[in-house]
Protein backbone atom coordinates (compact mmCIF):
# COMPACT_ATOMS: atom_id res chain seq x y z
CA UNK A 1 -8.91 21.29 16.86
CA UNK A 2 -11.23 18.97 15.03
CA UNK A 3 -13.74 20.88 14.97
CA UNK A 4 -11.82 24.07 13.72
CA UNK A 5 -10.99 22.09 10.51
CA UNK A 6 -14.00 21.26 9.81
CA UNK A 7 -15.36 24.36 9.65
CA UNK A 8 -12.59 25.75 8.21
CA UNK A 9 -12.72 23.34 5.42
CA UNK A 10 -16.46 23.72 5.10
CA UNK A 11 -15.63 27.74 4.78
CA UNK A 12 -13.15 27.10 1.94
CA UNK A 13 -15.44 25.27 0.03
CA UNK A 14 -17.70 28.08 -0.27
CA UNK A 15 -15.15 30.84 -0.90
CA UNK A 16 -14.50 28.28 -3.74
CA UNK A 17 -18.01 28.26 -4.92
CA UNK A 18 -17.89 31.80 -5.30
CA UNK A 19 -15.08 32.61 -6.91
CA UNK A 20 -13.12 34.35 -3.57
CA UNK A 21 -10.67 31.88 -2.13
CA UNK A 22 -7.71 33.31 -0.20
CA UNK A 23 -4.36 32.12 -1.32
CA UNK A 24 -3.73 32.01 1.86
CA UNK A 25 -6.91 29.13 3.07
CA UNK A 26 -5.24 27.11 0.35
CA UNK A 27 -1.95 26.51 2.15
CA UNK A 28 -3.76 26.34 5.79
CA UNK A 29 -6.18 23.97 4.22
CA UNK A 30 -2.84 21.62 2.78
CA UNK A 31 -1.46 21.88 6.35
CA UNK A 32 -5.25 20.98 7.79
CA UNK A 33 -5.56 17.85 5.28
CA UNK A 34 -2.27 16.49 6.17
CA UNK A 35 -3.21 17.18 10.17
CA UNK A 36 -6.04 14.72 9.79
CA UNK A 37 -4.30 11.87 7.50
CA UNK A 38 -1.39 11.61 10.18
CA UNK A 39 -4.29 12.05 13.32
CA UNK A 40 -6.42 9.15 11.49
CA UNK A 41 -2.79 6.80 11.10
CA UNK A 42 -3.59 4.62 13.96
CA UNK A 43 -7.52 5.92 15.10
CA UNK A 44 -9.94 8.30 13.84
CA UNK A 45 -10.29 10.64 16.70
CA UNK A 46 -13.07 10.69 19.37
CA UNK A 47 -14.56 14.27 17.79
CA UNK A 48 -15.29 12.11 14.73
CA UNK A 49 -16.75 9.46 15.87
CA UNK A 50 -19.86 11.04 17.67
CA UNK A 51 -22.62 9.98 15.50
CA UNK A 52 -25.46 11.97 16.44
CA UNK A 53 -23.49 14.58 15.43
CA UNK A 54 -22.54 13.74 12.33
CA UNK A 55 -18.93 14.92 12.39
CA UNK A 56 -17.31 12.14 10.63
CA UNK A 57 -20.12 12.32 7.75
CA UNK A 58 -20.13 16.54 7.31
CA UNK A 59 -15.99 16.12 6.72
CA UNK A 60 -16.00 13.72 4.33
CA UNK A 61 -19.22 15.73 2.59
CA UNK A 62 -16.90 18.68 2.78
CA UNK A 63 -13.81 16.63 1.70
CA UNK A 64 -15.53 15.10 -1.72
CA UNK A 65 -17.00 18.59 -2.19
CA UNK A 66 -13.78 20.06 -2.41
CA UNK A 67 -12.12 16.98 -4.24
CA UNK A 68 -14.87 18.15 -7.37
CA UNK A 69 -14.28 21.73 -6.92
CA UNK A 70 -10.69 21.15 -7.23
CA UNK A 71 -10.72 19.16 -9.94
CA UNK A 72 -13.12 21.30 -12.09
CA UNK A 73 -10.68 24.32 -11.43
CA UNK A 74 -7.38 21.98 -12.13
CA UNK A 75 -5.69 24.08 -8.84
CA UNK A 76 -4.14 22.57 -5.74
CA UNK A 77 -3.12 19.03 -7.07
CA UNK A 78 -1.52 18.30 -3.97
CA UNK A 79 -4.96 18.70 -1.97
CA UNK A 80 -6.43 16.92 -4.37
CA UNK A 81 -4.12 14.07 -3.48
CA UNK A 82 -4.14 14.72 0.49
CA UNK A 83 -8.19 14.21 0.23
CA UNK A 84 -7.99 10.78 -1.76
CA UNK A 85 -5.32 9.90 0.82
CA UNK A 86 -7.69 10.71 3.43
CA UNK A 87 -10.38 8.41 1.96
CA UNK A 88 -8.26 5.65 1.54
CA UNK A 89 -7.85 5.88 4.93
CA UNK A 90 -11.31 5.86 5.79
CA UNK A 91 -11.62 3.15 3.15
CA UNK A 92 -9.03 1.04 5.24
CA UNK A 93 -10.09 1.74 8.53
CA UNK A 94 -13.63 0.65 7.91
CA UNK A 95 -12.36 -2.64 6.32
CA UNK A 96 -10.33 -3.37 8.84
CA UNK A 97 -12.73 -1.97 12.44
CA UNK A 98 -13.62 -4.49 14.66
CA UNK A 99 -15.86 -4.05 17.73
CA UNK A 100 -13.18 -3.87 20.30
CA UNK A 101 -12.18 -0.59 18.32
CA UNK A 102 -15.17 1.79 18.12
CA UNK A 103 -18.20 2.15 19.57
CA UNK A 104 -21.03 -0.19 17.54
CA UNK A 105 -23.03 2.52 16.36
CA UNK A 106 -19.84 4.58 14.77
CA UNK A 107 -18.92 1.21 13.71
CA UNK A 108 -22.19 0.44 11.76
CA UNK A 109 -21.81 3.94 10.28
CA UNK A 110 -18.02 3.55 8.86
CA UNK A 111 -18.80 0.42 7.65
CA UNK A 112 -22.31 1.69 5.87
CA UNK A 113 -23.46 4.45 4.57
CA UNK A 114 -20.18 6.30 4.96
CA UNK A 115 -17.85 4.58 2.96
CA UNK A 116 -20.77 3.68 0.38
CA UNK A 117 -21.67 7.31 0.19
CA UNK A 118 -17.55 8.70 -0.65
CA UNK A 119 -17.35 5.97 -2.97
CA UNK A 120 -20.32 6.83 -5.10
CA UNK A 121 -20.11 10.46 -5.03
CA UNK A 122 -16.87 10.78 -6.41
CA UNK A 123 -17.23 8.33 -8.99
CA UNK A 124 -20.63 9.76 -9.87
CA UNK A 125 -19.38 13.56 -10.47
CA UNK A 126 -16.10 12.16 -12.39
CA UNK A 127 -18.61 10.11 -14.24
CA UNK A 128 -21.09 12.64 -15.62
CA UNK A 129 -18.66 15.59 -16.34
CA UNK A 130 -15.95 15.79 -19.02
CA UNK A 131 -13.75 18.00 -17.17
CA UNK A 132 -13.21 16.47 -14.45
CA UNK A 133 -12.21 13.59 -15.95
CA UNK A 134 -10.15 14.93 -18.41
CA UNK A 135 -8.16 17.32 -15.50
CA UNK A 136 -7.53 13.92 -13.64
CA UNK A 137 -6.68 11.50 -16.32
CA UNK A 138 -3.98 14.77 -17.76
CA UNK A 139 -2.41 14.38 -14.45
CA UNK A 140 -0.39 11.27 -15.73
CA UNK A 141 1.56 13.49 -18.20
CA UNK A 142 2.96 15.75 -15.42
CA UNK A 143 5.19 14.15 -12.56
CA UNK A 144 4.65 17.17 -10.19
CA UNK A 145 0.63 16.08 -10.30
CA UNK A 146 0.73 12.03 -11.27
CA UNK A 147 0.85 10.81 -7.62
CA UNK A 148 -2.62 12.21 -7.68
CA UNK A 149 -3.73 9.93 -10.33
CA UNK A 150 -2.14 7.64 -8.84
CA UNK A 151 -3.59 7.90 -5.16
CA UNK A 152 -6.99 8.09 -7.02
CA UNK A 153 -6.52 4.61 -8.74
CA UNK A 154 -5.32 2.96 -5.28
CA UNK A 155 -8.87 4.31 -4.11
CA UNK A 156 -10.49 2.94 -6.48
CA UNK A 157 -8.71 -0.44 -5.81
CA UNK A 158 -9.82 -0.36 -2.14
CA UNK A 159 -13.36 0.54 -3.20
CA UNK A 160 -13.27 -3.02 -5.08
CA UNK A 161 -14.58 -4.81 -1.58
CA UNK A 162 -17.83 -6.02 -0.63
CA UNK A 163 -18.86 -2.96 1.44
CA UNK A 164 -18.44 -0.28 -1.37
CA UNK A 165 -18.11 -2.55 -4.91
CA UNK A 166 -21.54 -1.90 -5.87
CA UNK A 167 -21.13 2.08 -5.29
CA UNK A 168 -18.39 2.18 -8.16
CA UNK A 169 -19.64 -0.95 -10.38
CA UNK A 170 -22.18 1.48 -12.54
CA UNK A 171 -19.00 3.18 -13.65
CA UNK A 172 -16.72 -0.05 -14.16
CA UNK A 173 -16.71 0.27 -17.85
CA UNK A 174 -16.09 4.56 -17.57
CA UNK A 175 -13.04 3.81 -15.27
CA UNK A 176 -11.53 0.74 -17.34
CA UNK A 177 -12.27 3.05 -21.26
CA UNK A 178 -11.18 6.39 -19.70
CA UNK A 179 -8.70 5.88 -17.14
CA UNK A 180 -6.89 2.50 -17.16
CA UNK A 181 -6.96 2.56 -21.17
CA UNK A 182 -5.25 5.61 -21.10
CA UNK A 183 -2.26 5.29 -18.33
CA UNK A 184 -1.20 1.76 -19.72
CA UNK A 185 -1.14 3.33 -22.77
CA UNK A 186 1.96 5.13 -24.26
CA UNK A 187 2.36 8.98 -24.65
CA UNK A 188 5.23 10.47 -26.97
CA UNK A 189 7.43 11.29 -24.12
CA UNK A 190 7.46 7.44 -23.15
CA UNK A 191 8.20 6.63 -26.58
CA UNK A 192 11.35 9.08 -27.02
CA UNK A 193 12.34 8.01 -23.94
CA UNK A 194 13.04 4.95 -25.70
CA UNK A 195 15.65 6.58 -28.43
CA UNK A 196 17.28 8.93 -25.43
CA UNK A 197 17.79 6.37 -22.90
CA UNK A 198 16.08 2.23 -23.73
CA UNK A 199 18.06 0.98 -20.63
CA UNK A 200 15.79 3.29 -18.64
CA UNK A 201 12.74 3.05 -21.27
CA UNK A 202 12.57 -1.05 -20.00
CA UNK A 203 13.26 -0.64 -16.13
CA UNK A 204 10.78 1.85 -16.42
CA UNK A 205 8.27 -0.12 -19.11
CA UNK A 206 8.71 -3.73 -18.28
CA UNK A 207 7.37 -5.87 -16.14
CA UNK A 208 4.61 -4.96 -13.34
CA UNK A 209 6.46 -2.85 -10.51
CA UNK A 210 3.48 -4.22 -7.69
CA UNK A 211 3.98 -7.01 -6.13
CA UNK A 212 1.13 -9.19 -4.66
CA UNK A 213 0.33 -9.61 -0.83
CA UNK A 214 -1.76 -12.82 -0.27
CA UNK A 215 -3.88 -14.09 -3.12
CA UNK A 216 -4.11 -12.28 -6.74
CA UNK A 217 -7.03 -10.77 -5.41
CA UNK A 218 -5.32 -8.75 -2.84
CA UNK A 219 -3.05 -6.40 -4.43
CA UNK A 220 -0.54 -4.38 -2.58
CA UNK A 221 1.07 -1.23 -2.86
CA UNK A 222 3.65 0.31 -2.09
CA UNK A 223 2.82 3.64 -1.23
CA UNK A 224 6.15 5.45 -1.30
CA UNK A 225 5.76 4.21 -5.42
CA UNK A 226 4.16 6.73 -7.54
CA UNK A 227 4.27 4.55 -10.52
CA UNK A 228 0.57 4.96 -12.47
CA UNK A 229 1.08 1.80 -14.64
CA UNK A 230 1.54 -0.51 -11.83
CA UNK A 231 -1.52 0.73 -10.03
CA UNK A 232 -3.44 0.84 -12.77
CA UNK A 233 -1.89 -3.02 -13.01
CA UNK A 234 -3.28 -3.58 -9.67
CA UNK A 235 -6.62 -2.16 -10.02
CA UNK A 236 -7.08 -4.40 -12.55
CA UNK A 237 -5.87 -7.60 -10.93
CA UNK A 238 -8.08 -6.54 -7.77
CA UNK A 239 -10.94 -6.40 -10.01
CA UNK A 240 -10.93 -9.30 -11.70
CA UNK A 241 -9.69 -11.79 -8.82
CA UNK A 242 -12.69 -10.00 -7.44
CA UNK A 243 -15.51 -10.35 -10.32
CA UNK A 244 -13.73 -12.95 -12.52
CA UNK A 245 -16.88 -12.70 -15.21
CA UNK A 246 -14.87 -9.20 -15.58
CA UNK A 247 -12.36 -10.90 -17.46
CA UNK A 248 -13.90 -11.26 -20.35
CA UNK A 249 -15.10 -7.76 -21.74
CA UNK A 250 -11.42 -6.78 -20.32
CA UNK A 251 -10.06 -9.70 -22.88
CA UNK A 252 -12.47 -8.86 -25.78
CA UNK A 253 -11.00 -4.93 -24.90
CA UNK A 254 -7.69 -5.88 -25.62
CA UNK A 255 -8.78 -7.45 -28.67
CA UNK A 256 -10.26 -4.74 -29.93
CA UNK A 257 -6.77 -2.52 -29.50
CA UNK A 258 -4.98 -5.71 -30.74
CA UNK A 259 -7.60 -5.22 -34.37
CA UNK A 260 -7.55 -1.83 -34.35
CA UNK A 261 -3.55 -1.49 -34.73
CA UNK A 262 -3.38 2.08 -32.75
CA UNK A 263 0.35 1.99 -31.42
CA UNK A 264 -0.24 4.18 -28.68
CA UNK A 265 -2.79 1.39 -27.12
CA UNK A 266 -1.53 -1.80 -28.24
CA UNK A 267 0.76 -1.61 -24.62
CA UNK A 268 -2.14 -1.52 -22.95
CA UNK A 269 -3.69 -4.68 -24.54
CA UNK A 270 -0.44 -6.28 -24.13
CA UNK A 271 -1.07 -5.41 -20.09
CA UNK A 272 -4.15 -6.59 -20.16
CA UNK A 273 -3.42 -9.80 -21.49
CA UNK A 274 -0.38 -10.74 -19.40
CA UNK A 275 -2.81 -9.58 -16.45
CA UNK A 276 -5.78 -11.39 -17.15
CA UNK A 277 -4.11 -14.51 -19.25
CA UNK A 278 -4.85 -17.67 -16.96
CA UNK A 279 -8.34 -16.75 -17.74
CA UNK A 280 -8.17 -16.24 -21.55
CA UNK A 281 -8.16 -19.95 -23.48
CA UNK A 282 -5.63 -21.25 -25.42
CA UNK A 283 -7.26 -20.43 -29.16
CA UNK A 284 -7.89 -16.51 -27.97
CA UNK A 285 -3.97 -16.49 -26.64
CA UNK A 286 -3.14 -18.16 -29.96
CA UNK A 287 -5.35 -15.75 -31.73
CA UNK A 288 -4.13 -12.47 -30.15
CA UNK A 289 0.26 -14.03 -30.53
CA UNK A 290 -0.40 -14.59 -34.27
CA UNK A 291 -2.14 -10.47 -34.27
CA UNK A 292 1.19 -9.84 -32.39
CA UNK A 293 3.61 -11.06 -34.47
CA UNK A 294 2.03 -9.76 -37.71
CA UNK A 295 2.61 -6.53 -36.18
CA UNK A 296 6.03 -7.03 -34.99
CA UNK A 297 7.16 -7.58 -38.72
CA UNK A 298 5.57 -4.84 -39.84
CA UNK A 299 6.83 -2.06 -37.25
CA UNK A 300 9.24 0.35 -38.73
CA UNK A 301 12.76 1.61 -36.86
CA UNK A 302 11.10 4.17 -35.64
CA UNK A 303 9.00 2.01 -33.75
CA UNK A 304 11.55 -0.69 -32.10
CA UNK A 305 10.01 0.37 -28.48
CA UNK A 306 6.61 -1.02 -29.21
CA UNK A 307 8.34 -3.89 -30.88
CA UNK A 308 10.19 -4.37 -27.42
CA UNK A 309 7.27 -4.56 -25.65
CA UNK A 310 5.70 -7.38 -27.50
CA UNK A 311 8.89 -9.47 -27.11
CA UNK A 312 8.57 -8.56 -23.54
CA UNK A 313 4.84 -10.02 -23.86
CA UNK A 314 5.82 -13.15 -25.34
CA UNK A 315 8.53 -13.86 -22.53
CA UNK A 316 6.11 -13.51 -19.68
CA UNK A 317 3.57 -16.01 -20.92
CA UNK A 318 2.93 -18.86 -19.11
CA UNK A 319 -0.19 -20.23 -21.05
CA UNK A 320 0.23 -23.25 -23.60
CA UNK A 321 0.54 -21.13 -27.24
């Protein structure tokens, strides 16, 4: 069947180029994407991994192809999130692919061009256009869509490894300003969230909900966890355990939030900092508490939330202040 999906998926994305999709190819192509994330669980098949013809490469053209598409037409959500699946598991399996597993030239070609080639042409297209961006990134305020966010930023954690880090690092500062700023940062539902229910507002709000597997480099994630803060959390603890001269600019970035006094922000400078704080030194800590608690003073009623946050802040440090 292998190659029936292919070309069925390769059919769709045309019909999508001009204008004509069935309704119909939409719910055979959600069955098809979920056929080849369970088939790929424990081995991609033996259809894919024939390099001269190029199987393996034409579905994840097709599969990036339609990721954009998508995205640009803010439909289908849910394939959206069945293709970053899919490259996640790609992602995995060519991390992971030893010799014994696949033959060496399939095995040069997962863990080469392949991988190197998804990576960079997703972030490219989400880098130079607006609207796709902005479709993704609106996914956080609507639970029916978030786990696509969400599945997106655990790709972009598992692109953060030596064989596809350089396809994504252009676009570090893109990713970090336009999509980690803005899920650790607060909407207004959050915030009345607060006023309806605060018991739920801090199980929800406090503390990281990712725990670590290995080193602070390593990040893991629960799957079965659609929770965008955390991973955006993780992607960020991948990253700099990973580059630690990243730290830094993500330091003088929470700064900035901590000067510029937007409320909205300020929790995501305050996740920054507890993220990233054995690297910051002990007069920038000092620096950004005193910022902190001229702010607390200052916050009105209406604002006790953000004012639980910081106390949250202050009870996870570990740092000399």
């Amino acid at each position: 069947f292998c190659p029936v999906y292919l070309d069925f998926l390769q059919t769709y994305s045309k019909d999508l180029q001009g204008g004509v999709a069935d309704a119909n190819k939409k719910v055979l192509t959600h069955e098809i994407l979920k056929t080849l994330n369970y088939v790929c669980n424990t081995r991609i098949p033996a259809y894919f991994q024939d390099v001269p013809s190029n199987a393996l490469q034409a579905l994840c053209s097709s599969l990036c192809e339609l990721f954009c598409l998508l995205l640009s037409k803010n439909i289908d959500p849910s394939n959206v999130k069945w293709i970053v699946r899919f490259l996640i598991k790609i992602q995995a399996k060519a991390a992971s692919a030893t010799a014994s597993a696949y033959p060496t030239d399939f095995l040069n070609l997962l863990q080469g061009s392949l991988v190197q080639n998804n990576a960079s042409t997703i972030v490219d297209e989400i880098s130079k256009s607006y609207e796709l961006l902005s479709n993704l990134t609106n996914f956080a305020d609507d639970g029916t869509k978030e786990r696509t966010l969400y599945y997106f930023l655990i790709y972009l954690t598992r692109c953060i490894f030596a064989l596809t880090y350089h396809s994504i690092e252009p676009h570090i500062n893109m990713i970090i300003s336009n999509i980690i700023v803005p899920t650790l940062s607060m909407n207004s539902e959050e915030t009345e969230l607060f006023e309806d229910d605060p018991t739920e507002f801090i199980n929800t709000n406090l503390s990281s909900n990712f725990s670590y597997l290995g080193s602070s480099s390593t990040p893991f994630i629960d799957i079965s966890n659609s929770d965008i803060k955390s991973a955006s959390s993780a992607l960020i603890v991948r990253l700099v355990g990973s580059k630690p001269e990243l730290a830094s600019p993500l330091i003088s970035l929470a700064g900035q939030i901590l000067s510029s006094g937007d409320k909205a922000s300020l929790p995501c400078a305050l996740n920054i900092l507890k993220l990233v704080q054995s690297h910051i030194d002990e007069d920038t800590m000092n620096t950004a508490v005193s910022r902190l608690i001229g702010i607390s003073k200052n916050l009105s009623n209406e604002d006790m939330w953000l004012c639980c946050l910081i106390y949250d802040f202050f009870s996870d440090l570990t740092t000399k202040t």
